[in-house]
C-alpha atoms as a PDB file:
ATOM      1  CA  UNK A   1     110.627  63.505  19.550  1.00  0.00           C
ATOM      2  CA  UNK A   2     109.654  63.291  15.941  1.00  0.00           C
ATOM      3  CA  UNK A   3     112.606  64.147  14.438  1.00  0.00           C
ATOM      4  CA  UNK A   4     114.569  61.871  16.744  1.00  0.00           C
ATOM      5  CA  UNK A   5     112.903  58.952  15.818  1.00  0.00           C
ATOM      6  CA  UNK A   6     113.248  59.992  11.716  1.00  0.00           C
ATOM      7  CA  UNK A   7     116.864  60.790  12.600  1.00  0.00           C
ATOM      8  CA  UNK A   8     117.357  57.258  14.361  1.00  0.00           C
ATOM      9  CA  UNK A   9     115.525  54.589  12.239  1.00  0.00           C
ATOM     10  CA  UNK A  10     117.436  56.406   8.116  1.00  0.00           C
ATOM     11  CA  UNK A  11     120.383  55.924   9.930  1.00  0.00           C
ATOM     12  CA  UNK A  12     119.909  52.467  10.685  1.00  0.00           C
ATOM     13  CA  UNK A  13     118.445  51.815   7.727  1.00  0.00           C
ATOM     14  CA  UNK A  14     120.865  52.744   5.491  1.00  0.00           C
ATOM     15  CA  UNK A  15     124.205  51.266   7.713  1.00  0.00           C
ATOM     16  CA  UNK A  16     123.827  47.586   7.241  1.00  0.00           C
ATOM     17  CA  UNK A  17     125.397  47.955   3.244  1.00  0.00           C
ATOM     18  CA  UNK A  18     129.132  48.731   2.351  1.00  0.00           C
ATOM     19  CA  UNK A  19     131.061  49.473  -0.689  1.00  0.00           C
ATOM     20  CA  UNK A  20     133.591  47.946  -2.087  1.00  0.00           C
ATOM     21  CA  UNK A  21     137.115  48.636  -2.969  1.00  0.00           C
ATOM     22  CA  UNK A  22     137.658  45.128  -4.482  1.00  0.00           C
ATOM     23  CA  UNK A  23     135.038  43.103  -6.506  1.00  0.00           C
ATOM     24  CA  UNK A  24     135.721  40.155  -4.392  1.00  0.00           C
ATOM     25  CA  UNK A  25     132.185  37.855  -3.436  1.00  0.00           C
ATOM     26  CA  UNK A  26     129.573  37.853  -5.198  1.00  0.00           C
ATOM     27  CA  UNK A  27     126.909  40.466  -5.028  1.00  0.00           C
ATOM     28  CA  UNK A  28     124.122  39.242  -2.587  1.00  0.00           C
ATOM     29  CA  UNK A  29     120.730  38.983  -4.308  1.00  0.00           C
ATOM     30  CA  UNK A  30     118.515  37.694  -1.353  1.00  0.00           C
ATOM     31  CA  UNK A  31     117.151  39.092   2.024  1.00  0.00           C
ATOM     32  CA  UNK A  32     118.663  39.941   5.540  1.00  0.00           C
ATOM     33  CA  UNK A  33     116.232  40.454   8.655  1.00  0.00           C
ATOM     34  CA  UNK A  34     117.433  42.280  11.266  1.00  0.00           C
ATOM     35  CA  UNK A  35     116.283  42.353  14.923  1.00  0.00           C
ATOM     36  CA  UNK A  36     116.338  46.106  15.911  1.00  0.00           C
ATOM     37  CA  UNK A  37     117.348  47.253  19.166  1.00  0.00           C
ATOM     38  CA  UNK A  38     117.258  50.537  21.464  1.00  0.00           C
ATOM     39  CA  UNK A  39     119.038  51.727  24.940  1.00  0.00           C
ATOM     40  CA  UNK A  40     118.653  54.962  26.262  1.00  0.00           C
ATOM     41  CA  UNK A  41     117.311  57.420  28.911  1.00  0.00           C
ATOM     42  CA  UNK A  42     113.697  57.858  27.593  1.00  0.00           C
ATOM     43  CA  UNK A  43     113.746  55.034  25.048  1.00  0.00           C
ATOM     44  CA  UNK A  44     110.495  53.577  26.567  1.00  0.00           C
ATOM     45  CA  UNK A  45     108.589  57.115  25.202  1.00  0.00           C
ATOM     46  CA  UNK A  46     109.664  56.238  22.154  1.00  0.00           C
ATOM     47  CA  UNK A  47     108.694  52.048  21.677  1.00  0.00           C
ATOM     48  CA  UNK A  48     105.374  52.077  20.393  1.00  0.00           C
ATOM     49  CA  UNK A  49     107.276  54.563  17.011  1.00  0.00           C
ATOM     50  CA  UNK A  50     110.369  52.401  16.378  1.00  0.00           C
ATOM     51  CA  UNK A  51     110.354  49.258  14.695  1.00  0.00           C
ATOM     52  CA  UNK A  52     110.491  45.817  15.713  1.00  0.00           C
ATOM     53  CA  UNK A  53     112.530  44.451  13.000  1.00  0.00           C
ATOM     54  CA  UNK A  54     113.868  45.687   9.590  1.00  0.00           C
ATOM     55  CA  UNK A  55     114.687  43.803   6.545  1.00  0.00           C
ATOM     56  CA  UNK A  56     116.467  44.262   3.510  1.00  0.00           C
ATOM     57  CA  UNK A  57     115.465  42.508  -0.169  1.00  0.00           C
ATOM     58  CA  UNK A  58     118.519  43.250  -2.495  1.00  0.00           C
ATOM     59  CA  UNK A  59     119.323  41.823  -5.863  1.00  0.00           C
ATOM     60  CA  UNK A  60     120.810  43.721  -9.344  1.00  0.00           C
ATOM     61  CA  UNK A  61     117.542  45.522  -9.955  1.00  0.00           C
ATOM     62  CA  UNK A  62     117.568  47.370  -6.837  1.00  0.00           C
ATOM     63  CA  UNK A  63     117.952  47.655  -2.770  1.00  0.00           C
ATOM     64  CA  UNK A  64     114.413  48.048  -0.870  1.00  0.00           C
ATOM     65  CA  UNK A  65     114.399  48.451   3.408  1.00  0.00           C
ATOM     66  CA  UNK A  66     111.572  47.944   5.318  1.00  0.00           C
ATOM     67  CA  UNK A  67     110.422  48.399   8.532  1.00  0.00           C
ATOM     68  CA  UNK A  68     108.558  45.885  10.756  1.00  0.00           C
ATOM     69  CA  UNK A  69     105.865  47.100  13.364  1.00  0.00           C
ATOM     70  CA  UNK A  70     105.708  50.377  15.131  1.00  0.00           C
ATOM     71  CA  UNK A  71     104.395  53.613  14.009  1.00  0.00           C
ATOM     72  CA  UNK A  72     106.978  54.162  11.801  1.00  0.00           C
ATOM     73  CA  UNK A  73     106.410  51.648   9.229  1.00  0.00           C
ATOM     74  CA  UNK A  74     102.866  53.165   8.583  1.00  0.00           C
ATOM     75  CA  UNK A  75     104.073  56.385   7.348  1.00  0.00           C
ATOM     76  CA  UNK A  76     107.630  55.072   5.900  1.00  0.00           C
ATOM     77  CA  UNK A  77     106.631  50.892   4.598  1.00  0.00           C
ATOM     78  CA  UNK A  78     109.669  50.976   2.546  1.00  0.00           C
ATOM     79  CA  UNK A  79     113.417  52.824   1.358  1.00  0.00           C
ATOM     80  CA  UNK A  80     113.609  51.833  -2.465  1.00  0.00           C
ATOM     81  CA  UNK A  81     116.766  52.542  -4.087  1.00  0.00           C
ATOM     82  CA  UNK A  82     117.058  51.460  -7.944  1.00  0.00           C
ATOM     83  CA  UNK A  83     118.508  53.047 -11.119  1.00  0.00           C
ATOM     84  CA  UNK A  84     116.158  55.377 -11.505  1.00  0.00           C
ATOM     85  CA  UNK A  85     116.391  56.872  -8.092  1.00  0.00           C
ATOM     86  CA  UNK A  86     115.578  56.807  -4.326  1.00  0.00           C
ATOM     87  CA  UNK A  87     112.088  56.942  -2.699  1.00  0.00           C
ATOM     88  CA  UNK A  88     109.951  56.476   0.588  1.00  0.00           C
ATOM     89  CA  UNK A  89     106.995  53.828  -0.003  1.00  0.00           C
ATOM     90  CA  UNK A  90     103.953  54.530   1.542  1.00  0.00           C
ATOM     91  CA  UNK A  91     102.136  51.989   1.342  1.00  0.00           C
ATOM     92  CA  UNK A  92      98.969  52.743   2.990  1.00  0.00           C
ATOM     93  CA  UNK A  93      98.557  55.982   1.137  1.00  0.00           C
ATOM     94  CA  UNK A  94      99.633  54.470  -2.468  1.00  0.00           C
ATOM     95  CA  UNK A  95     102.621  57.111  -2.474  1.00  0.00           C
ATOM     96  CA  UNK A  96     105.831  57.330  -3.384  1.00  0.00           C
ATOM     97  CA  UNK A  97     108.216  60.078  -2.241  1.00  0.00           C
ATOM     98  CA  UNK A  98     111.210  60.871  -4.532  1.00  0.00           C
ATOM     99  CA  UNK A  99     114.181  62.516  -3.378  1.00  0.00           C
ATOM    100  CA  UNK A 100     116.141  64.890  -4.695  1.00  0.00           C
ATOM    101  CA  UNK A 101     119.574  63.335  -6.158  1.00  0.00           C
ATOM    102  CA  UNK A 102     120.741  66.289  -6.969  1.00  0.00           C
ATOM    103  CA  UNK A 103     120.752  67.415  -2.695  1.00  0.00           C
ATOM    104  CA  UNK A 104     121.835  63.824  -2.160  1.00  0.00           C
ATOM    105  CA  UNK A 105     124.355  64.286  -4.485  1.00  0.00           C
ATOM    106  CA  UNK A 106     126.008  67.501  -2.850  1.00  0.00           C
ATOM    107  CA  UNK A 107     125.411  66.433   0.684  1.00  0.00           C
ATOM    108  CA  UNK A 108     127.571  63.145  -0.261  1.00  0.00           C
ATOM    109  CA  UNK A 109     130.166  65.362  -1.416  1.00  0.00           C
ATOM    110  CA  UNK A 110     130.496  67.211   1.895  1.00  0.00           C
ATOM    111  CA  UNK A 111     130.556  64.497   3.906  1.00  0.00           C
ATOM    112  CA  UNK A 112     134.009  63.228   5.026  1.00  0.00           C
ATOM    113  CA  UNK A 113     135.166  59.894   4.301  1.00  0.00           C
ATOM    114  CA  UNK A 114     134.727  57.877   7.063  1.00  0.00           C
ATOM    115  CA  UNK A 115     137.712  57.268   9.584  1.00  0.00           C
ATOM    116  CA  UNK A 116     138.010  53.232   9.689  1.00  0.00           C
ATOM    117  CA  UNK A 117     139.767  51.050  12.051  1.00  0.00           C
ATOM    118  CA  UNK A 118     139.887  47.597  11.832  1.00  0.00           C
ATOM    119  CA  UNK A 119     139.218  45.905  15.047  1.00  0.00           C
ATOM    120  CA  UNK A 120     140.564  42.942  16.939  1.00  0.00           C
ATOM    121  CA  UNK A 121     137.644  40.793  16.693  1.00  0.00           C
ATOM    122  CA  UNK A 122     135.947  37.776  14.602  1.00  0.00           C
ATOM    123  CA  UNK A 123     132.780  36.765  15.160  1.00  0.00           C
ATOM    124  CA  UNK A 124     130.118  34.024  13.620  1.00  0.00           C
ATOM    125  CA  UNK A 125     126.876  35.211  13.023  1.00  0.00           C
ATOM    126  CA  UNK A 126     123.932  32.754  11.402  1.00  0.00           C
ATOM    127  CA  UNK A 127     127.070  30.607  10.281  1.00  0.00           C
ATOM    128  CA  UNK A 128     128.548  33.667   8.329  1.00  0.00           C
ATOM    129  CA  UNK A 129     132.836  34.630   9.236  1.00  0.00           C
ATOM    130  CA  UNK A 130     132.218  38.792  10.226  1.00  0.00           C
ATOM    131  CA  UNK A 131     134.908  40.836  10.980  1.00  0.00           C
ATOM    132  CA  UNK A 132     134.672  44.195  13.299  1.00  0.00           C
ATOM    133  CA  UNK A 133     135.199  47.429  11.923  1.00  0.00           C
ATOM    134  CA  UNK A 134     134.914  50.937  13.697  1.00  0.00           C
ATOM    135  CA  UNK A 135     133.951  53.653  11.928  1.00  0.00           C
ATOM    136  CA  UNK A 136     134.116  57.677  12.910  1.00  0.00           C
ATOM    137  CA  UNK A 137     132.140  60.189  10.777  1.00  0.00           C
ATOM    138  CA  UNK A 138     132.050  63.917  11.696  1.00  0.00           C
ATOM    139  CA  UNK A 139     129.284  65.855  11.032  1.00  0.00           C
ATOM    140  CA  UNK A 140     129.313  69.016   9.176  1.00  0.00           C
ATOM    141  CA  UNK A 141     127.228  71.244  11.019  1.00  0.00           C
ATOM    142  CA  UNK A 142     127.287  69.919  14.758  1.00  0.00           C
ATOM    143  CA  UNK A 143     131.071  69.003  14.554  1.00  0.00           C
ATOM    144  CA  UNK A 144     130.052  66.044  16.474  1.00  0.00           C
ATOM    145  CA  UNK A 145     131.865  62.918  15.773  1.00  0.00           C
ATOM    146  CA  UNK A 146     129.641  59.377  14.912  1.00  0.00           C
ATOM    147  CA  UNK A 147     131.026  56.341  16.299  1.00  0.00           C
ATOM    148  CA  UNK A 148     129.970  53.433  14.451  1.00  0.00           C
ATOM    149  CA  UNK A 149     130.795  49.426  15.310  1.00  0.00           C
ATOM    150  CA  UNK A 150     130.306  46.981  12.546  1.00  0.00           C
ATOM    151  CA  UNK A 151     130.836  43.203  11.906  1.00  0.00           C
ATOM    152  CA  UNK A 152     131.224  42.500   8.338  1.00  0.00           C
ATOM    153  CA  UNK A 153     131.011  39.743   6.523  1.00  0.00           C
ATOM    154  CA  UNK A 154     132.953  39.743   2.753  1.00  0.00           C
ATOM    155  CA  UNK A 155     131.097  36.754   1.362  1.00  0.00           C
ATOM    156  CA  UNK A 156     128.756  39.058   0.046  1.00  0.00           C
ATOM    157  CA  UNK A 157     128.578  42.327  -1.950  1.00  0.00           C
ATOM    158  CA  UNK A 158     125.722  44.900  -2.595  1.00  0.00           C
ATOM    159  CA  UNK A 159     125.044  45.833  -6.183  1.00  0.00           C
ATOM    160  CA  UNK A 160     125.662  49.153  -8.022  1.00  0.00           C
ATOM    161  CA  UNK A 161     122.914  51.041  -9.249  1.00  0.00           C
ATOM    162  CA  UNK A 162     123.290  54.392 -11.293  1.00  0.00           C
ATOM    163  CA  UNK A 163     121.304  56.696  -9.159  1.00  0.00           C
ATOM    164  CA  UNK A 164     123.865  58.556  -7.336  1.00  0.00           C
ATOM    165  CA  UNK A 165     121.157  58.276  -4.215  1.00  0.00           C
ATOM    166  CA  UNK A 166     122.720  54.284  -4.163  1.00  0.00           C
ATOM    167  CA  UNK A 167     125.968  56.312  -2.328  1.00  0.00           C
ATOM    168  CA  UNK A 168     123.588  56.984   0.870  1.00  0.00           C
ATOM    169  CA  UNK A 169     123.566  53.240   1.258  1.00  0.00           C
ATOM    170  CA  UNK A 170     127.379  52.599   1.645  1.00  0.00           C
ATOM    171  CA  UNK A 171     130.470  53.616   3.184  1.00  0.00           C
ATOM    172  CA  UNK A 172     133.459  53.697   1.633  1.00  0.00           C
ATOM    173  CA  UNK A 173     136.348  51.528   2.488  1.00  0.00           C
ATOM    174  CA  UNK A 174     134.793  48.457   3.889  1.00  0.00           C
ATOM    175  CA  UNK A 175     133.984  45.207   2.071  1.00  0.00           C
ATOM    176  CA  UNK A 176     130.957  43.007   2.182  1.00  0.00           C
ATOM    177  CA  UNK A 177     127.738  43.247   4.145  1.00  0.00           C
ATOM    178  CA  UNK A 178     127.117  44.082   7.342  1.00  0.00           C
ATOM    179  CA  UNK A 179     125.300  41.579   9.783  1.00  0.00           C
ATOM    180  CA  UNK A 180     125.493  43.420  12.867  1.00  0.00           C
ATOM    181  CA  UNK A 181     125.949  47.046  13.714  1.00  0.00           C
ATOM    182  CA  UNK A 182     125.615  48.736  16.827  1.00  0.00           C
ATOM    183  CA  UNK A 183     126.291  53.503  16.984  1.00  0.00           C
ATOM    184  CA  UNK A 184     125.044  55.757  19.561  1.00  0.00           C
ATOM    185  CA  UNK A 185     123.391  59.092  18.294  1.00  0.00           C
ATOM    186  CA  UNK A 186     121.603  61.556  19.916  1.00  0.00           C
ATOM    187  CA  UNK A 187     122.453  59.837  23.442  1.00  0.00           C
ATOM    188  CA  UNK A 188     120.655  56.422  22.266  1.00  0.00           C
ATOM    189  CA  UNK A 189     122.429  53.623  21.410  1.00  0.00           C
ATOM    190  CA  UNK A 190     120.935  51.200  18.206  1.00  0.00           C
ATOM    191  CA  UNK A 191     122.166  47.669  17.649  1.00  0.00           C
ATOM    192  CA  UNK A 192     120.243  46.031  14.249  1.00  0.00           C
ATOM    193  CA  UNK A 193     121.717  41.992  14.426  1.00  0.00           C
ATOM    194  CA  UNK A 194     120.958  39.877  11.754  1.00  0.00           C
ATOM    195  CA  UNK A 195     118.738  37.182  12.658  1.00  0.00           C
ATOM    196  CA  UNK A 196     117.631  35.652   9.034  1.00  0.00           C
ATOM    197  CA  UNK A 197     119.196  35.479   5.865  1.00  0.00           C
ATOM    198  CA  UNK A 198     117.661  34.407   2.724  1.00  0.00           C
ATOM    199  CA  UNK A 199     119.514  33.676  -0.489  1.00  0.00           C
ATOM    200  CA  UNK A 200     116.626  33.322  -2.472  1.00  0.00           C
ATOM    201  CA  UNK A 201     116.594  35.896  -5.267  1.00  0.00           C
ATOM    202  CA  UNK A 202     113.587  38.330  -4.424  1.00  0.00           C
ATOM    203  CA  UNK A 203     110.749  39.375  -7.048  1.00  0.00           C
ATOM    204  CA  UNK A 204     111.603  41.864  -9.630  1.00  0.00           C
ATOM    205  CA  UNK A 205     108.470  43.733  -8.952  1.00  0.00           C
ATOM    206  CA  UNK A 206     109.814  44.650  -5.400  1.00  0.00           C
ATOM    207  CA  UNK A 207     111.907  46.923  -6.899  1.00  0.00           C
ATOM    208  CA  UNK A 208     109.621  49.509  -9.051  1.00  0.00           C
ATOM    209  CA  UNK A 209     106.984  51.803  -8.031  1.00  0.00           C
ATOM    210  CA  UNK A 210     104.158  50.616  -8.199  1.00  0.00           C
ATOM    211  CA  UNK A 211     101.876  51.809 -11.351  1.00  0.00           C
ATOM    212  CA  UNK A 212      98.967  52.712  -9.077  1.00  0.00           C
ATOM    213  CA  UNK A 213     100.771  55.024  -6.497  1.00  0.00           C
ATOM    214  CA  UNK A 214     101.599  58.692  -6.635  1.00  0.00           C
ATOM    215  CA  UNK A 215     105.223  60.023  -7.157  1.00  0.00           C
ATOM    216  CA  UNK A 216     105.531  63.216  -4.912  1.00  0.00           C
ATOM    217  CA  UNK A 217     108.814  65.024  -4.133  1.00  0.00           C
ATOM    218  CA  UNK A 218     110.069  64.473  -0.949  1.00  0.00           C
ATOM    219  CA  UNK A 219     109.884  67.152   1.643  1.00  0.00           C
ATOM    220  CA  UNK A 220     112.374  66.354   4.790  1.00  0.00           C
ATOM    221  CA  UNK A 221     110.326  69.337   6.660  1.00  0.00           C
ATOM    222  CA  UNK A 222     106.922  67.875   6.338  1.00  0.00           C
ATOM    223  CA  UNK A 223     107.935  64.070   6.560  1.00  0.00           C
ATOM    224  CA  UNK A 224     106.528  62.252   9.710  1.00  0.00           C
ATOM    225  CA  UNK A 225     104.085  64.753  10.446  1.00  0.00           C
ATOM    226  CA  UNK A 226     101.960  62.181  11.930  1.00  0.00           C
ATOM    227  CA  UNK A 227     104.327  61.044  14.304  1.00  0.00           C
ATOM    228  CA  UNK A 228     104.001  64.215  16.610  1.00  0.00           C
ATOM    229  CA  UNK A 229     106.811  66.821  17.633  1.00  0.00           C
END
């Protein structure tokens, strides 16, 4: 159940960004909030770990996700992605856990570019023109194919950042920002729909470690003990 749970809330959390293949919009230095969303046989074993919501705060000094309400926000506050690098806030323990670029690195290597089709749909969301994508990834070692469904909007870009940990963050081939995105994995299906955003450039400070906290390497095999098997 643990790992499920990991599994499903870093891929949602890093699916709501794209890259860009043209520089057109400008990049978005603000906040999205995103209601968050679960169907499945034995989803209701699962509420009381996912999150409610989740939010991103973006601007040119970094990218930080964070979860609202549920277990798994006490273990995993925040996803903070700047120049330097990419690391798990915990809050509550004053800890920050680093992961390894280089493994990020190679693992973004293997992975295929995604297969993209651009859908017959237009939609408004909070006033914003998206357009639906469809996107098939294949993974490595299961040969199992992931089916993802998202409305973009290209009135906005993410920033760059030179940690090579900012790639886990985008997919390749799409413009602008997602506002909705809805994949099944692991026979659950996840919809995150944007239900605030704020153009209001977010606090520098957001996007460091904090001084006072501990910098710790990340260990996938250890993270979420707390959370059970």
């Amino acid at each position: 159940m643990k790992r499920i749970v990991i599994a499903l809330v870093l891929v949602f959390s890093v699916s709501v960004s794209f890259a860009q293949k043209k520089k057109k919009g400008k990049v978005f230095e603000g906040s999205i909030k995103y209601k968050y969303e679960m169907l499945g046989e034995g989803v209701e074993s699962m509420a009381a770990f996912l999150p409610e919501s989740m939010e991103i705060f973006t601007s040119k000094d970094g990218l930080v996700t964070k979860m609202n309400g549920g277990m798994m926000s006490a273990f995993m506050s925040k996803i903070l992605v700047n120049d330097k690098g990419a690391y798990i806030i915990q809050d509550e323990e004053q800890k920050a856990l680093e992961m390894d670029q280089g493994e990020m690195e190679e693992e973004a290597s293997k992975a295929d570019k995604p297969e993209i089709e651009k859908m017959d749909e237009k939609i408004k969301i909070l006033g914003y023109n998206c357009q639906k994508y469809k996107t098939v990834t294949k993974d490595e070692e299961s040969g199992e194919e992931l089916v993802n469904f998202v409305w973009v909007t290209n009135e906005f870009k993410m920033p760059e950042f030179k940690s090579s940990s900012s790639s886990n963050v985008a997919i390749k081939g799409i413009e602008g920002v997602a506002l909705k995105t809805m994949t099944t994995v692991m026979g659950f299906t996840v919809t995150l729909t944007a239900e605030e955003v704020n153009v209001e450039k977010p606090d520098k400070e957001m996007f460091t470690v904090p001084k006072e906290y501990t910098i710790e390497k990340f260990d996938p095999n250890s993270f979420g003990g707390g959370l059970g098997n």
